[in-house]
Protein backbone atom coordinates (compact mmCIF):
# COMPACT_ATOMS: atom_id res chain seq x y z
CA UNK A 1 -18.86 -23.36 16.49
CA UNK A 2 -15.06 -24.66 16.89
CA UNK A 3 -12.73 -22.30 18.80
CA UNK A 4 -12.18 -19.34 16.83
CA UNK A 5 -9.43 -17.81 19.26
CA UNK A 6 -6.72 -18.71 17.00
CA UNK A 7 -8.27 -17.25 13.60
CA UNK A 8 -7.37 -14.04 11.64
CA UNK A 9 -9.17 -12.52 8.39
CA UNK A 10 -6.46 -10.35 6.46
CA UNK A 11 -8.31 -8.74 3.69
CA UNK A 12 -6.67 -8.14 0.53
CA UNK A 13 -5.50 -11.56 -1.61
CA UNK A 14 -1.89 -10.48 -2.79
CA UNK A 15 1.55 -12.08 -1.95
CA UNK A 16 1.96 -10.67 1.63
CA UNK A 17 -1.51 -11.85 2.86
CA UNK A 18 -0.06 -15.26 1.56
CA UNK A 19 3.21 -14.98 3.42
CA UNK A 20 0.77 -13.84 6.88
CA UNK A 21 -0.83 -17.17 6.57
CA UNK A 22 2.47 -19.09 5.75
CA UNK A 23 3.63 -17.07 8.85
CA UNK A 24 0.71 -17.69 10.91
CA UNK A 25 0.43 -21.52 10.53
CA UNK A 26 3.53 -22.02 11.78
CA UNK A 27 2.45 -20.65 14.89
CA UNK A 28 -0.79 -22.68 15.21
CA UNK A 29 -2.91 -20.21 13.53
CA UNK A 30 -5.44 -20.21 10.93
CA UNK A 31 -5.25 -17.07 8.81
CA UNK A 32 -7.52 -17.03 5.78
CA UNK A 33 -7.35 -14.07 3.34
CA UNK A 34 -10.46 -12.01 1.84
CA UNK A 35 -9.97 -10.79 -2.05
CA UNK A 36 -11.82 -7.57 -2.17
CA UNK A 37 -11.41 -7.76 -5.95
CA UNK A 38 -12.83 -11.01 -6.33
CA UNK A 39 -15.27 -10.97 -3.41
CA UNK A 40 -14.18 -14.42 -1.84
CA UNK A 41 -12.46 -16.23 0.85
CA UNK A 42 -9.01 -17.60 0.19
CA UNK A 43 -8.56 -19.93 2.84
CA UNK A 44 -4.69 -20.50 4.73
CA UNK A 45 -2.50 -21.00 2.13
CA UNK A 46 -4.91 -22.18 -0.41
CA UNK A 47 -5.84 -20.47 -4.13
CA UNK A 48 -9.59 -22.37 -4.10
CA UNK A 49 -11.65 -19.19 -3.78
CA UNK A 50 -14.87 -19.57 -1.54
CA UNK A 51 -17.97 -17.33 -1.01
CA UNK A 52 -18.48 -16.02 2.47
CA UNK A 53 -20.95 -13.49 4.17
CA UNK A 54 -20.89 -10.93 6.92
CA UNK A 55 -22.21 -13.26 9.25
CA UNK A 56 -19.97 -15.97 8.85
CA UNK A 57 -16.50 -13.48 8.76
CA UNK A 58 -18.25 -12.31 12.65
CA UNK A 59 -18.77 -16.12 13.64
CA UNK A 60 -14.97 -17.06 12.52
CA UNK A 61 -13.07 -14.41 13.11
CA UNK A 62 -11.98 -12.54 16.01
CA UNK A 63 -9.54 -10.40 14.24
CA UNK A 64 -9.03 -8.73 11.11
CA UNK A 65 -5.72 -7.00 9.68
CA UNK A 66 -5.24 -5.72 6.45
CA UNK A 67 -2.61 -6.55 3.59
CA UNK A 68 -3.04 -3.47 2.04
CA UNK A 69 -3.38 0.22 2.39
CA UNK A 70 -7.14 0.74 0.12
CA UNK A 71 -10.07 -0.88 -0.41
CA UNK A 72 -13.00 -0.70 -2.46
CA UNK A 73 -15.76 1.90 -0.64
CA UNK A 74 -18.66 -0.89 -1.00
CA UNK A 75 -19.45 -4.38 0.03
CA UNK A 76 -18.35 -7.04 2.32
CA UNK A 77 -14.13 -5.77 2.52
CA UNK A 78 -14.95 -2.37 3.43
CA UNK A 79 -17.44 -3.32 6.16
CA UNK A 80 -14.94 -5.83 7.20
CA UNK A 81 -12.15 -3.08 7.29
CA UNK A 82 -14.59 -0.77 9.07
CA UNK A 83 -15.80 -2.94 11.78
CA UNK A 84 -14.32 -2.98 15.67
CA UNK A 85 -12.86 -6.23 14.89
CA UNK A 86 -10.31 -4.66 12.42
CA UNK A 87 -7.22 -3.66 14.23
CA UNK A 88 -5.85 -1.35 11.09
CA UNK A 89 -8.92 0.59 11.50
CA UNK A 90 -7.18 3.78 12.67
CA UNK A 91 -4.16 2.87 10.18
CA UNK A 92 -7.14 2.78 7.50
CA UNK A 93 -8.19 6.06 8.22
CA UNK A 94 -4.20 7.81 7.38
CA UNK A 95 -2.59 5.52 5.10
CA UNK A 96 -4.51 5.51 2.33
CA UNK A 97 -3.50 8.82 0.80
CA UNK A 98 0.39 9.66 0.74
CA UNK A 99 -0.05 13.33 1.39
CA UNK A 100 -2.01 12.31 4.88
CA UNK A 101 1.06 9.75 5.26
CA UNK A 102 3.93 12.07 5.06
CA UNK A 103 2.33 14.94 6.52
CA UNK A 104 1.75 13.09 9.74
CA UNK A 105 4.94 11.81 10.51
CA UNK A 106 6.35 15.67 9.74
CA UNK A 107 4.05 16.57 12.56
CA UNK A 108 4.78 14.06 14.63
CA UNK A 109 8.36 14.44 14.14
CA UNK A 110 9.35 11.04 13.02
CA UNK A 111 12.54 11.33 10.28
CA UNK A 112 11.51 10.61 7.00
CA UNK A 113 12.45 11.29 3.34
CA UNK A 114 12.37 14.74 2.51
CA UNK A 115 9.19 15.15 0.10
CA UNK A 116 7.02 17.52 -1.97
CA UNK A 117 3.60 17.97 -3.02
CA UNK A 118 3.36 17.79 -7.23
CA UNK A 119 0.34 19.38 -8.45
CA UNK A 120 1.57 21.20 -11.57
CA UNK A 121 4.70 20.56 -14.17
CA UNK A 122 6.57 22.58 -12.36
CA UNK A 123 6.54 21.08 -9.11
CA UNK A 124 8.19 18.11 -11.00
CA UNK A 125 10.89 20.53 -12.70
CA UNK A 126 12.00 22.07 -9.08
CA UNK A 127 11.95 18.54 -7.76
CA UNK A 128 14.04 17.25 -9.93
CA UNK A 129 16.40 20.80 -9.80
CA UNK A 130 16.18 20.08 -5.11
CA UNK A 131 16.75 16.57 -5.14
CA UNK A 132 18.41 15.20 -9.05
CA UNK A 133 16.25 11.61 -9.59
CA UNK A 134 13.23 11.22 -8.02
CA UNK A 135 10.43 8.86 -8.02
CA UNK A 136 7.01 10.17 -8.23
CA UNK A 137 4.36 8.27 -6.53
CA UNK A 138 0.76 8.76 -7.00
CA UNK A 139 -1.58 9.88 -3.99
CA UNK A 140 -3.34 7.78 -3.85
CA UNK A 141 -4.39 3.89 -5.36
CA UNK A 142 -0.56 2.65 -6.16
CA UNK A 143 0.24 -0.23 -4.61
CA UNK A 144 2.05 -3.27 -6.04
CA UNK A 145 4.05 -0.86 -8.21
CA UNK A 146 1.33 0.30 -9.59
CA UNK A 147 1.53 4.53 -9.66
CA UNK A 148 5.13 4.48 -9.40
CA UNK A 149 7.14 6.61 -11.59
CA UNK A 150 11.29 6.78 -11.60
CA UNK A 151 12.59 9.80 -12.92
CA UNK A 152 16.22 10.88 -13.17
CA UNK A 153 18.97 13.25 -14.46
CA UNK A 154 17.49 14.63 -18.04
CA UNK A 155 14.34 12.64 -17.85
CA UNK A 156 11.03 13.75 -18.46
CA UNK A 157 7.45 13.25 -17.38
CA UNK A 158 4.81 14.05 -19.39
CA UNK A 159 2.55 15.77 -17.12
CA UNK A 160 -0.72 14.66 -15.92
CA UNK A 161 -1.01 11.43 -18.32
CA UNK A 162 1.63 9.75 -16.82
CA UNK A 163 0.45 11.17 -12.85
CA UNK A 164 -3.13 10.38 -12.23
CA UNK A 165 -2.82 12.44 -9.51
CA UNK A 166 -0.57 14.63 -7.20
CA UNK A 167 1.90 12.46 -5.81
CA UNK A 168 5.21 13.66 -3.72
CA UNK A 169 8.64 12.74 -5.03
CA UNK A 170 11.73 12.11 -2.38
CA UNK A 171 15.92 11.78 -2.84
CA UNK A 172 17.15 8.52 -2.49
CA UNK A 173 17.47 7.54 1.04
CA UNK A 174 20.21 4.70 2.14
CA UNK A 175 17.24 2.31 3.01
CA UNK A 176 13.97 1.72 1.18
CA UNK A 177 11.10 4.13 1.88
CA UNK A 178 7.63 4.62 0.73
CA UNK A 179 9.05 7.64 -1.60
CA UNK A 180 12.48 6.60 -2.74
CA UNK A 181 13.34 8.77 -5.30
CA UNK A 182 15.61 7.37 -8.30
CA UNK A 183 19.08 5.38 -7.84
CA UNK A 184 22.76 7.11 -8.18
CA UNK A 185 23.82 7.42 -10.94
CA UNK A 186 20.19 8.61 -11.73
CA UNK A 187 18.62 6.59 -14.47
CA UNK A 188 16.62 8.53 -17.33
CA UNK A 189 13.00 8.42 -17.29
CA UNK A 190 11.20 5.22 -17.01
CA UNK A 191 8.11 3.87 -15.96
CA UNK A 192 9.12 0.93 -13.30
CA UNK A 193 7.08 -1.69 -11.82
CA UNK A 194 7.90 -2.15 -7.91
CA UNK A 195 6.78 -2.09 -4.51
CA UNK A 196 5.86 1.33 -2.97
CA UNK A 197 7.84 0.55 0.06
CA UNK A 198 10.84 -1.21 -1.27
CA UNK A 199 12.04 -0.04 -4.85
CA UNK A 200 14.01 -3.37 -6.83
């Protein structure tokens, strides 16, 4: 078996898995990417997909990290993102669902946007009436922009086929959170694609 000190797994196949193993070949490491979706090993830098078991991922790789925040509850990515060797284990286990997210860091104390729970049209009415825009994220399952809703000053949501699901809203900080609510001025109603964590 060649040396597998200087290896890394990061499951999920997107853009900042890519950028990790850009990253981590400049410092003399190999760091291959899993694609949950299409159940295959991208290695480095490279778009050639290639099968892989459980045994081999143990043999190669003495760490795994994650790219992303959820994972599909089956197969080989969530035993990988389940096993000791994952380091985002305990991350895993929180950042999934937003609600879990933003209620930790209240208890802990750590600043954040101010936030609220939707669960009914109304919630979305006194949001709106607290904070002016606001972007409405879903709970859980957004991620590449994906359950991300900007709504501002006389904009509407229709309520729950636009939300799959409760999701908290936040005022626009001065720096890019995981619930930034809707730019000044505030923009009417619009679905938007962008990052969770860093609104374009």
């Amino acid at each position: 078996m060649e040396n597998a000190i200087n290896r890394v797994l990061v499951l999920g196949g997107g853009q900042l898995g890519l950028m990790m193993a850009e990253a981590g070949a400049r410092l003399g490491l190999v760091v291959d990417r899993y694609d949950p979706e299409r159940a295959v090993l991208l290695p480095g830098t490279s778009d050639l997909p290639v099968p892989i078991t459980w045994e081999e991922c143990l043999q190669r790789y003495p760490v795994i990290t994650v790219e992303r925040e959820a994972f599909p509850d089956t197969g080989l990515s969530a035993r990988l993102a389940d096993s000791e060797r994952c380091v985002a284990r305990g991350a895993l286990a929180v950042i999934p669902d937003r609600f879990d997210q933003k209620s930790m860091l209240d208890r802990l104390g750590i600043a954040s946007a101010p936030w609220r729970t939707l669960e009914r049209a109304e919630d979305l009415s006194a949001a709106m009436a607290e904070f002016s825009g606001v972007v409405v994220k879903a709970r859980s399952g957004g991620y590449d922009g994906r359950g991300t809703w900007i709504v501002g000053d006389g904009g509407r949501l229709a309520w729950p086929a636009c939300v799959p699901g409760p999701g908290p809203p936040a005022p626009w900080p001065p720096w890019p959170l995981p619930f930034a609510p809707a730019p000044t001025p505030p923009l009417p109603w619009r679905a938007r694609t962008c990052s969770p964590s860093r609104p374009r």
